[in-house]
PDB file of N, CA and C in Angstrom:
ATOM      1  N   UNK A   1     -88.990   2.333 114.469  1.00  0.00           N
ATOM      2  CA  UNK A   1     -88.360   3.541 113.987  1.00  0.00           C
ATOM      3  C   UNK A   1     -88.554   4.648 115.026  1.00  0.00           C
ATOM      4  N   UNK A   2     -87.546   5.403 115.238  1.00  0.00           N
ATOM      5  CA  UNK A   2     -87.669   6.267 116.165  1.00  0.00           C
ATOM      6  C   UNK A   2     -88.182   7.617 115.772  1.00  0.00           C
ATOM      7  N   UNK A   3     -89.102   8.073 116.629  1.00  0.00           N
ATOM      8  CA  UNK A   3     -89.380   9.579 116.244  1.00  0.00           C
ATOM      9  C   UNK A   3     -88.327  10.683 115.879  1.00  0.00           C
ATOM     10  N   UNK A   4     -89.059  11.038 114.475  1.00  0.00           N
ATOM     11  CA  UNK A   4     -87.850  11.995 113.472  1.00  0.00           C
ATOM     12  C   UNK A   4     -87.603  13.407 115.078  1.00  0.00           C
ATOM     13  N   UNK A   5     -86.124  14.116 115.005  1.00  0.00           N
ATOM     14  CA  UNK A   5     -85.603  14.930 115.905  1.00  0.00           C
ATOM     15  C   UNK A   5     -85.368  16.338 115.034  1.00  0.00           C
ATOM     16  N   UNK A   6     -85.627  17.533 115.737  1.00  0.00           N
ATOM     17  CA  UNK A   6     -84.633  18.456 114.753  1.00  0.00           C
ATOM     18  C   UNK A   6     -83.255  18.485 115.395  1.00  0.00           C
ATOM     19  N   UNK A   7     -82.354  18.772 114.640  1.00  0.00           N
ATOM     20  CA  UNK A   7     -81.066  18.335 115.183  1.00  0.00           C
ATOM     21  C   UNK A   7     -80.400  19.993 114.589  1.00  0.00           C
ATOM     22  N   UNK A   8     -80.670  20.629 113.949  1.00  0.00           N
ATOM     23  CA  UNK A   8     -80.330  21.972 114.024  1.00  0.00           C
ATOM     24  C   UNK A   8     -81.155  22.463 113.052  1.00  0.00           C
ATOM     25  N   UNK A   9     -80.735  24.106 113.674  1.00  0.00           N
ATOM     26  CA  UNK A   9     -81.985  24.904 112.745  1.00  0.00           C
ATOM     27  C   UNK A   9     -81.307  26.733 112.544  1.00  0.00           C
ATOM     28  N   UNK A  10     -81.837  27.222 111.333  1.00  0.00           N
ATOM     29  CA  UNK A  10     -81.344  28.693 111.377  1.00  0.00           C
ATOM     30  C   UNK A  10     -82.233  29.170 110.354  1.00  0.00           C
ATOM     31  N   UNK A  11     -81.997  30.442 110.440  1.00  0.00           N
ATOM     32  CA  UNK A  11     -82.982  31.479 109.253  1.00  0.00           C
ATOM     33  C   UNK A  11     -82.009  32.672 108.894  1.00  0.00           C
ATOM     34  N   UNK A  12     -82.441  32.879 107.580  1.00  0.00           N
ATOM     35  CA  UNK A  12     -81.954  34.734 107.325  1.00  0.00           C
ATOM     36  C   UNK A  12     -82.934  34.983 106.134  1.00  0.00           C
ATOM     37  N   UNK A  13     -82.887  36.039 106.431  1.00  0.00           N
ATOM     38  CA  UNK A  13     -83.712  37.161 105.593  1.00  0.00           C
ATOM     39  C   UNK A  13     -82.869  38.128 104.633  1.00  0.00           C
ATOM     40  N   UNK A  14     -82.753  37.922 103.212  1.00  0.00           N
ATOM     41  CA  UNK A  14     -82.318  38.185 102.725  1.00  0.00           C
ATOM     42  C   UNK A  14     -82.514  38.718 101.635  1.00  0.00           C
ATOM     43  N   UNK A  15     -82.049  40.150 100.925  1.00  0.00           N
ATOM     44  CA  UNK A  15     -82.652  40.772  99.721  1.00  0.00           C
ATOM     45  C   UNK A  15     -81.333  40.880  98.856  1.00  0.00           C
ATOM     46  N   UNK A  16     -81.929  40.521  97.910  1.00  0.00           N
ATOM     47  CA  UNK A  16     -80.642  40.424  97.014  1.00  0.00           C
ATOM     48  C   UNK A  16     -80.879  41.150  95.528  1.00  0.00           C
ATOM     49  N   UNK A  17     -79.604  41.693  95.086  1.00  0.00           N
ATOM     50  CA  UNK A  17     -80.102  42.730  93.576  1.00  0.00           C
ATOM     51  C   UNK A  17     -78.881  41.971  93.100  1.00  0.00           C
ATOM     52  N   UNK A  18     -79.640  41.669  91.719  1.00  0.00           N
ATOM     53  CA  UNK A  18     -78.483  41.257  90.472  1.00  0.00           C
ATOM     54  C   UNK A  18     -77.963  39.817  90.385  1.00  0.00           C
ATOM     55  N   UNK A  19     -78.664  39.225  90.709  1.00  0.00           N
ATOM     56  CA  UNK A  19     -78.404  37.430  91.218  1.00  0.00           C
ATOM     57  C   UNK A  19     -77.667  37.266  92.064  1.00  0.00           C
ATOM     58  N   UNK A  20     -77.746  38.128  93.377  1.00  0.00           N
ATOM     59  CA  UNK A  20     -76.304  37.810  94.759  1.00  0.00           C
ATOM     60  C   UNK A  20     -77.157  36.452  94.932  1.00  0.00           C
ATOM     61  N   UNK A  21     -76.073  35.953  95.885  1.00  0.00           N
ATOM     62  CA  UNK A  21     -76.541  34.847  96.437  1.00  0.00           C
ATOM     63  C   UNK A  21     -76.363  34.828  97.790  1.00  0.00           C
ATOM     64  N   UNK A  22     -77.413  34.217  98.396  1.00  0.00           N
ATOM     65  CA  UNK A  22     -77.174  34.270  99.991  1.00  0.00           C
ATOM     66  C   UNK A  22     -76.240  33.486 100.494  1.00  0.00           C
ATOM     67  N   UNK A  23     -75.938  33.333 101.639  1.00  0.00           N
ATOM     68  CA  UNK A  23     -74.945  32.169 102.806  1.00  0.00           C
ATOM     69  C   UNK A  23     -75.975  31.909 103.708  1.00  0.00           C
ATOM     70  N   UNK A  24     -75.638  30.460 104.444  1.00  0.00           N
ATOM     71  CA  UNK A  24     -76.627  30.324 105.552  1.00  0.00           C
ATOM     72  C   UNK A  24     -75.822  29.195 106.000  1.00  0.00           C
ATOM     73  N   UNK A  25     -75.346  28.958 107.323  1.00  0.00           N
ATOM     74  CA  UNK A  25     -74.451  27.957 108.214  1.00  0.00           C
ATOM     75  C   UNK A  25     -75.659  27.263 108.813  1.00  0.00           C
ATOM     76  N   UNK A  26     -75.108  26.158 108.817  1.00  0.00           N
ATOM     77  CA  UNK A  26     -76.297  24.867 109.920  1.00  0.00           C
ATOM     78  C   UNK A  26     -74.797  23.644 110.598  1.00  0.00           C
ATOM     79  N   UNK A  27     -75.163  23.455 111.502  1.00  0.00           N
ATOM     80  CA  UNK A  27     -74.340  22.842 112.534  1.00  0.00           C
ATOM     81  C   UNK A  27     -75.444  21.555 113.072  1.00  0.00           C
ATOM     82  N   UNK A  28     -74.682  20.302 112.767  1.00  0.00           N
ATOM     83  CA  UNK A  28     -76.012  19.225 113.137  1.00  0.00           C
ATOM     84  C   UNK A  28     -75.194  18.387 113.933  1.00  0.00           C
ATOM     85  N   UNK A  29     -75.678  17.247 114.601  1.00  0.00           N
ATOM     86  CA  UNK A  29     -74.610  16.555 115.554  1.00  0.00           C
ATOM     87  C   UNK A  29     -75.310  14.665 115.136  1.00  0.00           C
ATOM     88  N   UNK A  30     -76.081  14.935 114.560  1.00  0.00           N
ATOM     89  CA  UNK A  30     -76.309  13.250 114.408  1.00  0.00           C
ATOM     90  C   UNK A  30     -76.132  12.657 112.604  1.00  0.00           C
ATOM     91  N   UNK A  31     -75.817  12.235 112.583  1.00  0.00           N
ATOM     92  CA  UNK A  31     -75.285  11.354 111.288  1.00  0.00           C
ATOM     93  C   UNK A  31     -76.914  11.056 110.694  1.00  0.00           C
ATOM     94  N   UNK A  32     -76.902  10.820 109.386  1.00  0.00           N
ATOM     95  CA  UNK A  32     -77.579  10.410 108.469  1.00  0.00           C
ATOM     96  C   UNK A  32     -79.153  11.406 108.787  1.00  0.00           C
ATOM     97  N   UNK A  33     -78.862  12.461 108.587  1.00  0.00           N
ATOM     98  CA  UNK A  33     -79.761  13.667 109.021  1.00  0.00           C
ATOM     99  C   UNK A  33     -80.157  13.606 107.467  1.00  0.00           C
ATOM    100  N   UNK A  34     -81.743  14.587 107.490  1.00  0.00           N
ATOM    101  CA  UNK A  34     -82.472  14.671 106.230  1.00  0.00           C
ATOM    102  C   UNK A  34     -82.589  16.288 106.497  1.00  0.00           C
ATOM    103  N   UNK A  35     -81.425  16.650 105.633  1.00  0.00           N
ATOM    104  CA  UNK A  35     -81.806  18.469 105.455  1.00  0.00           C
ATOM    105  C   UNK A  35     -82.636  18.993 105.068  1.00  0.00           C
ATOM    106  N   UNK A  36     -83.471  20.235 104.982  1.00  0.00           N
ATOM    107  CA  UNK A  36     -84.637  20.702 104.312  1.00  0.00           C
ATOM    108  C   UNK A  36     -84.200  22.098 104.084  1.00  0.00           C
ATOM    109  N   UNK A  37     -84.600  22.774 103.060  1.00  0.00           N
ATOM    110  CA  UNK A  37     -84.515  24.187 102.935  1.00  0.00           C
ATOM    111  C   UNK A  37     -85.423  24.741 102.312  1.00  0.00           C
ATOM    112  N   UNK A  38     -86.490  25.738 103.472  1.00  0.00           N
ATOM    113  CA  UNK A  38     -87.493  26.160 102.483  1.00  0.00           C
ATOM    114  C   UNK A  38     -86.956  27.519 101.905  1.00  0.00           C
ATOM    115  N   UNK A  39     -87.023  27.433 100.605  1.00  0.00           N
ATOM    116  CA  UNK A  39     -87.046  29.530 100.402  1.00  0.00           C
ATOM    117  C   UNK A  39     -88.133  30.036  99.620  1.00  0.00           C
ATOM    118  N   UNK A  40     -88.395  31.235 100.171  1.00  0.00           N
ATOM    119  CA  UNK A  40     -89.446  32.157  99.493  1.00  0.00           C
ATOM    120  C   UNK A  40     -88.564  33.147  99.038  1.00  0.00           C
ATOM    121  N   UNK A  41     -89.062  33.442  97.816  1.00  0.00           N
ATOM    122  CA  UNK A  41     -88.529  34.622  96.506  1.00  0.00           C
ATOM    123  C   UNK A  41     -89.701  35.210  96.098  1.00  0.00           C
ATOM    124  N   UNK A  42     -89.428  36.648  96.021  1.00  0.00           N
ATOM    125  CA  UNK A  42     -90.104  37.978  95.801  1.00  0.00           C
ATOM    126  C   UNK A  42     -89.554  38.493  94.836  1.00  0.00           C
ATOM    127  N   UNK A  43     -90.126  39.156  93.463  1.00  0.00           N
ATOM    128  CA  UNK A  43     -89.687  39.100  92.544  1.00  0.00           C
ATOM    129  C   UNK A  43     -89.794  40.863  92.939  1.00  0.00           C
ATOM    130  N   UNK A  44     -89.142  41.908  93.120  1.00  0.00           N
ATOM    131  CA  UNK A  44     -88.696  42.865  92.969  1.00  0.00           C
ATOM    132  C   UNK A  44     -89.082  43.615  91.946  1.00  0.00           C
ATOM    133  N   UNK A  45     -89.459  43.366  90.478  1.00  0.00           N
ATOM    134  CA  UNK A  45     -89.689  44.113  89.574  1.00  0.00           C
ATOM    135  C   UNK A  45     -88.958  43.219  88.388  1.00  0.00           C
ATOM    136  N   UNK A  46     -89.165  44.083  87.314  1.00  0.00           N
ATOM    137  CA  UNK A  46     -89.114  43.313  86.161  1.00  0.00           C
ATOM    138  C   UNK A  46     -89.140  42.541  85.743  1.00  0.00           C
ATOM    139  N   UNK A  47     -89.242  41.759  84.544  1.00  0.00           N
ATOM    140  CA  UNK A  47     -90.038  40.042  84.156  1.00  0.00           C
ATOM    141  C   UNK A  47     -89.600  39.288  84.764  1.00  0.00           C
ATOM    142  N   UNK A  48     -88.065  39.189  85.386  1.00  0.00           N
ATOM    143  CA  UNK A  48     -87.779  38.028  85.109  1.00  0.00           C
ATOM    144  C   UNK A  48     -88.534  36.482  86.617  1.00  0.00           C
ATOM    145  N   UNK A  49     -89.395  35.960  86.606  1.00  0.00           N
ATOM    146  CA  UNK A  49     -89.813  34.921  87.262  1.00  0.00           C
ATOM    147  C   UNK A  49     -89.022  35.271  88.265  1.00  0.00           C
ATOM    148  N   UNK A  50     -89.011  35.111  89.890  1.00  0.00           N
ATOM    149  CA  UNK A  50     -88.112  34.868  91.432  1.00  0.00           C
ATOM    150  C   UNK A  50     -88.199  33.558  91.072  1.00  0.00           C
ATOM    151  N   UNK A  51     -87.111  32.681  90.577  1.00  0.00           N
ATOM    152  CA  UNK A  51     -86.635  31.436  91.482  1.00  0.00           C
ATOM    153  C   UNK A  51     -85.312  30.772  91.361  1.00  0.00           C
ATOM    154  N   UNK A  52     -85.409  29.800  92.201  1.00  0.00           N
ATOM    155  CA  UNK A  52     -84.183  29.181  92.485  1.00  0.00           C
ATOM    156  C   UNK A  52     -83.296  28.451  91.672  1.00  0.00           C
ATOM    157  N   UNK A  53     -82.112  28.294  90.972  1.00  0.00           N
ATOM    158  CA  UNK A  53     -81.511  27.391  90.333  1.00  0.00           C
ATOM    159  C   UNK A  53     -81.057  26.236  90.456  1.00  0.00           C
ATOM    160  N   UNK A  54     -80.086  26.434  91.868  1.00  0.00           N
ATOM    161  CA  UNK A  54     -79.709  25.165  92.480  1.00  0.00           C
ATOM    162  C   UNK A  54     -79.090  25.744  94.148  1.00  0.00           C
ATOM    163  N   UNK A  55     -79.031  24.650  94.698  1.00  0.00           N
ATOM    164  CA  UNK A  55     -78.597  24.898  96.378  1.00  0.00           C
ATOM    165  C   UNK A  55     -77.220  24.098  96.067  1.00  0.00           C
ATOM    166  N   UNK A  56     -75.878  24.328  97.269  1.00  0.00           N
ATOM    167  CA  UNK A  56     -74.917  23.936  96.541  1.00  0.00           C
ATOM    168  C   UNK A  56     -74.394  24.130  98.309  1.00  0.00           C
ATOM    169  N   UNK A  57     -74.027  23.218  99.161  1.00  0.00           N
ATOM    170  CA  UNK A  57     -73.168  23.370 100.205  1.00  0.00           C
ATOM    171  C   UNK A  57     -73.212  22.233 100.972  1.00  0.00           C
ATOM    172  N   UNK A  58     -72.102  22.334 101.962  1.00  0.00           N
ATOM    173  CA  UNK A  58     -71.472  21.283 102.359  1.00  0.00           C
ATOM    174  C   UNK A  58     -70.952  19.970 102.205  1.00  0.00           C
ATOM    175  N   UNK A  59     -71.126  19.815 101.192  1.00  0.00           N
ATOM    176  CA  UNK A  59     -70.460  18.620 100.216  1.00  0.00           C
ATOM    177  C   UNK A  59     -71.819  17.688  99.757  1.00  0.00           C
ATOM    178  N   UNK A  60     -72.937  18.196 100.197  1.00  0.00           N
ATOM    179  CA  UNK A  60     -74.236  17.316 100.170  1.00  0.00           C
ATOM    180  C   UNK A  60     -75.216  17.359  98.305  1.00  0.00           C
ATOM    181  N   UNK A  61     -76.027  16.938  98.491  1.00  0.00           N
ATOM    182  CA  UNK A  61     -76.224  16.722  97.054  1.00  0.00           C
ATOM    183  C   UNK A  61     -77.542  17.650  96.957  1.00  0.00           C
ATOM    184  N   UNK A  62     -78.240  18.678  96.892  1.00  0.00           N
ATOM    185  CA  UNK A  62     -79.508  19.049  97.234  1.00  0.00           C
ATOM    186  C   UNK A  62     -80.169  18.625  96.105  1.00  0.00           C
ATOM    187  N   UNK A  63     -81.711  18.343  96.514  1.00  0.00           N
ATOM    188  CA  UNK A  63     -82.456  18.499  95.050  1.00  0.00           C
ATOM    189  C   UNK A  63     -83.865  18.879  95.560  1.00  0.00           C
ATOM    190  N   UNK A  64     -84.504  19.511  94.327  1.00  0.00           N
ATOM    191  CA  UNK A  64     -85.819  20.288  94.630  1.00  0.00           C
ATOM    192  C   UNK A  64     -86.583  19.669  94.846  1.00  0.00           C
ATOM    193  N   UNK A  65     -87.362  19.866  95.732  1.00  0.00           N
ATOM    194  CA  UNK A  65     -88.531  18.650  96.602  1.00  0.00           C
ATOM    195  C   UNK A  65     -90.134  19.412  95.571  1.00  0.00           C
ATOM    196  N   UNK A  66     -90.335  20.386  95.733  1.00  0.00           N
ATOM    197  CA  UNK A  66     -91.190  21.091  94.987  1.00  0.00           C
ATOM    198  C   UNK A  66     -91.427  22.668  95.286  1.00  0.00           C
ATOM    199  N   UNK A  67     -92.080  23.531  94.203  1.00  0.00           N
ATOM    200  CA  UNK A  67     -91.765  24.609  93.905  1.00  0.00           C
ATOM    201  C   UNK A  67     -93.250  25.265  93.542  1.00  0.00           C
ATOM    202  N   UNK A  68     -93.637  26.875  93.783  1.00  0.00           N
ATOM    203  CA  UNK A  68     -94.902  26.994  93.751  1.00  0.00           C
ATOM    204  C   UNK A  68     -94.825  28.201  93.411  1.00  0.00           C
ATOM    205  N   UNK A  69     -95.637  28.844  92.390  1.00  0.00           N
ATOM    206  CA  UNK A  69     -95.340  29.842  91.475  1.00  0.00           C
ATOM    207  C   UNK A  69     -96.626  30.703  92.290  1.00  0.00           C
ATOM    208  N   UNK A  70     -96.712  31.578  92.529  1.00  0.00           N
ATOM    209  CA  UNK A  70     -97.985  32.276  93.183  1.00  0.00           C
ATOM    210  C   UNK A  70     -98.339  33.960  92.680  1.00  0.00           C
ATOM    211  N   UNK A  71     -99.308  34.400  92.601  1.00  0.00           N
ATOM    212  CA  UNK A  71     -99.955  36.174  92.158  1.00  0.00           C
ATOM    213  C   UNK A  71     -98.916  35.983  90.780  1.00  0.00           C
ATOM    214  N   UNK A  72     -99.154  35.214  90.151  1.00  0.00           N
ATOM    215  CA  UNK A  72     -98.519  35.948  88.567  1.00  0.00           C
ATOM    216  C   UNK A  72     -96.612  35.906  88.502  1.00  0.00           C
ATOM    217  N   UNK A  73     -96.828  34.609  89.585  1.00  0.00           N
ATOM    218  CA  UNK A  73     -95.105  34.323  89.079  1.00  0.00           C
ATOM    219  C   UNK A  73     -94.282  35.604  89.444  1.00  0.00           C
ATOM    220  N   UNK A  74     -94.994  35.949  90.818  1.00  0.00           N
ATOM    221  CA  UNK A  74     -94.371  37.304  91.407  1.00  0.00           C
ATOM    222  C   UNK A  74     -93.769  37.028  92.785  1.00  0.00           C
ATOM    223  N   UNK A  75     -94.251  35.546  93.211  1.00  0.00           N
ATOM    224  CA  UNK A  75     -93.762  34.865  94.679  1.00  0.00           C
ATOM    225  C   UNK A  75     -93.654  33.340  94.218  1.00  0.00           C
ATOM    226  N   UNK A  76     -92.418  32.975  94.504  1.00  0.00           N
ATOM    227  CA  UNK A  76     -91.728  32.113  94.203  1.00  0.00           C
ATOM    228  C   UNK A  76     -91.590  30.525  95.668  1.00  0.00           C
ATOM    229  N   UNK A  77     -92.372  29.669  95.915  1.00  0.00           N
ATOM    230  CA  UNK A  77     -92.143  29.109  97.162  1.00  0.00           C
ATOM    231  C   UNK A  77     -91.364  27.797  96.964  1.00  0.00           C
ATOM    232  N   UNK A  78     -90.653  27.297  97.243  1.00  0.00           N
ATOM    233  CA  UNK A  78     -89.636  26.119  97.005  1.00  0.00           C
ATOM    234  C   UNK A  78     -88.938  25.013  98.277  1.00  0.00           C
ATOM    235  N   UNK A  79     -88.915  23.917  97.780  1.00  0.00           N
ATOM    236  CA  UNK A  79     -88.568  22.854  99.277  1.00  0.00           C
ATOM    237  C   UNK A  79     -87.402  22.314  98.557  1.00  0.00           C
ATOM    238  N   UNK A  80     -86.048  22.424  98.739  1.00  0.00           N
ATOM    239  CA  UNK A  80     -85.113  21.706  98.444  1.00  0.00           C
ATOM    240  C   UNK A  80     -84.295  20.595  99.762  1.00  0.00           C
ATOM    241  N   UNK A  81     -84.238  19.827  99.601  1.00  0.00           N
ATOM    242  CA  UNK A  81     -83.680  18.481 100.676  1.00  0.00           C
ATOM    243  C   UNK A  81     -82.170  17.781 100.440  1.00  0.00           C
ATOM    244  N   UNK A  82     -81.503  17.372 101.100  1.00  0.00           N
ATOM    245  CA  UNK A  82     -80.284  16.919 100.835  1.00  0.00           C
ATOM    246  C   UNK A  82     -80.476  15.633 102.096  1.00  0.00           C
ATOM    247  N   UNK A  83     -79.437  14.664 101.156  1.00  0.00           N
ATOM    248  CA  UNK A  83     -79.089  13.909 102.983  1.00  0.00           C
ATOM    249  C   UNK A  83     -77.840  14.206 103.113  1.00  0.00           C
ATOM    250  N   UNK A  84     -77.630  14.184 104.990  1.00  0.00           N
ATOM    251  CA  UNK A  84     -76.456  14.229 105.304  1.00  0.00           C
ATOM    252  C   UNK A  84     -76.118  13.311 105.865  1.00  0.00           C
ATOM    253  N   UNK A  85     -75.042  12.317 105.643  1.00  0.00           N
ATOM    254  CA  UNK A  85     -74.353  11.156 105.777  1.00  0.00           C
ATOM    255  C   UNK A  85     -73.840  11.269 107.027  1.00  0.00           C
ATOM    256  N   UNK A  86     -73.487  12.389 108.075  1.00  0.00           N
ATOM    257  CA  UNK A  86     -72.388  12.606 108.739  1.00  0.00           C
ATOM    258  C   UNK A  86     -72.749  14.270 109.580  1.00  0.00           C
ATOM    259  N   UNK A  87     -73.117  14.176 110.512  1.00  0.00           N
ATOM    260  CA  UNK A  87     -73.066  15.813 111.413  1.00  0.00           C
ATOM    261  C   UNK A  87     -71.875  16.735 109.925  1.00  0.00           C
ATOM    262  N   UNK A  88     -72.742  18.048 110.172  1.00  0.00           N
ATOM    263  CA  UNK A  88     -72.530  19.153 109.708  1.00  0.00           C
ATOM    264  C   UNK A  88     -71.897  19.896 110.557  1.00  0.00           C
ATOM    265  N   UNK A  89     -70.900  20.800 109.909  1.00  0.00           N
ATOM    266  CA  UNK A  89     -70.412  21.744 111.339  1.00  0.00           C
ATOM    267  C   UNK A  89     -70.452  23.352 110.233  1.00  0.00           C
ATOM    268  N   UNK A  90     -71.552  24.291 110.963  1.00  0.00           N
ATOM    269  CA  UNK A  90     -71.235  25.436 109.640  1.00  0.00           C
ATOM    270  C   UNK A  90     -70.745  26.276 110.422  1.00  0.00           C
TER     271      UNK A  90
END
């Protein structure tokens, strides 16, 4: 088996009011790639828990790898993964 490669990579920093949702493009060039997406959520104020519902792009299937509630469910840490069958172009 050959040593795992990163085959693309990006970040944004993002604050969001009222359930926006972010965007984030990734561009990969080798087939049968294992996506990862970490996000951290900061809960801003009022009850409601920071976290994630679902990840939803490029035709891929994501699902939550695991999730970490931290200071009173006020920082939110999460690993969601997808495979990609086929280079990405974002």
């Amino acid at each position: 088996m050959a040593a795992p490669v990163l085959d693309g990579f990006n970040s944004i920093a993002y604050a969001a009011i009222g359930g926006a949702s972010p965007t984030i493009t990734l561009s990969t060039t080798l087939e049968d790639d294992i996506v990862v997406l970490v996000c951290f959520n900061e809960r801003g104020g009022g009850s409601v828990r920071a976290n994630i519902t679902s990840v939803t792009g490029g035709g891929l299937s994501f699902q939550r790898r695991s999730q970490l509630f931290l200071i009173t469910n006020y920082v939110n840490l999460e690993v969601w993964w997808a495979r990609a069958p086929n280079p990405l172009l974002g």
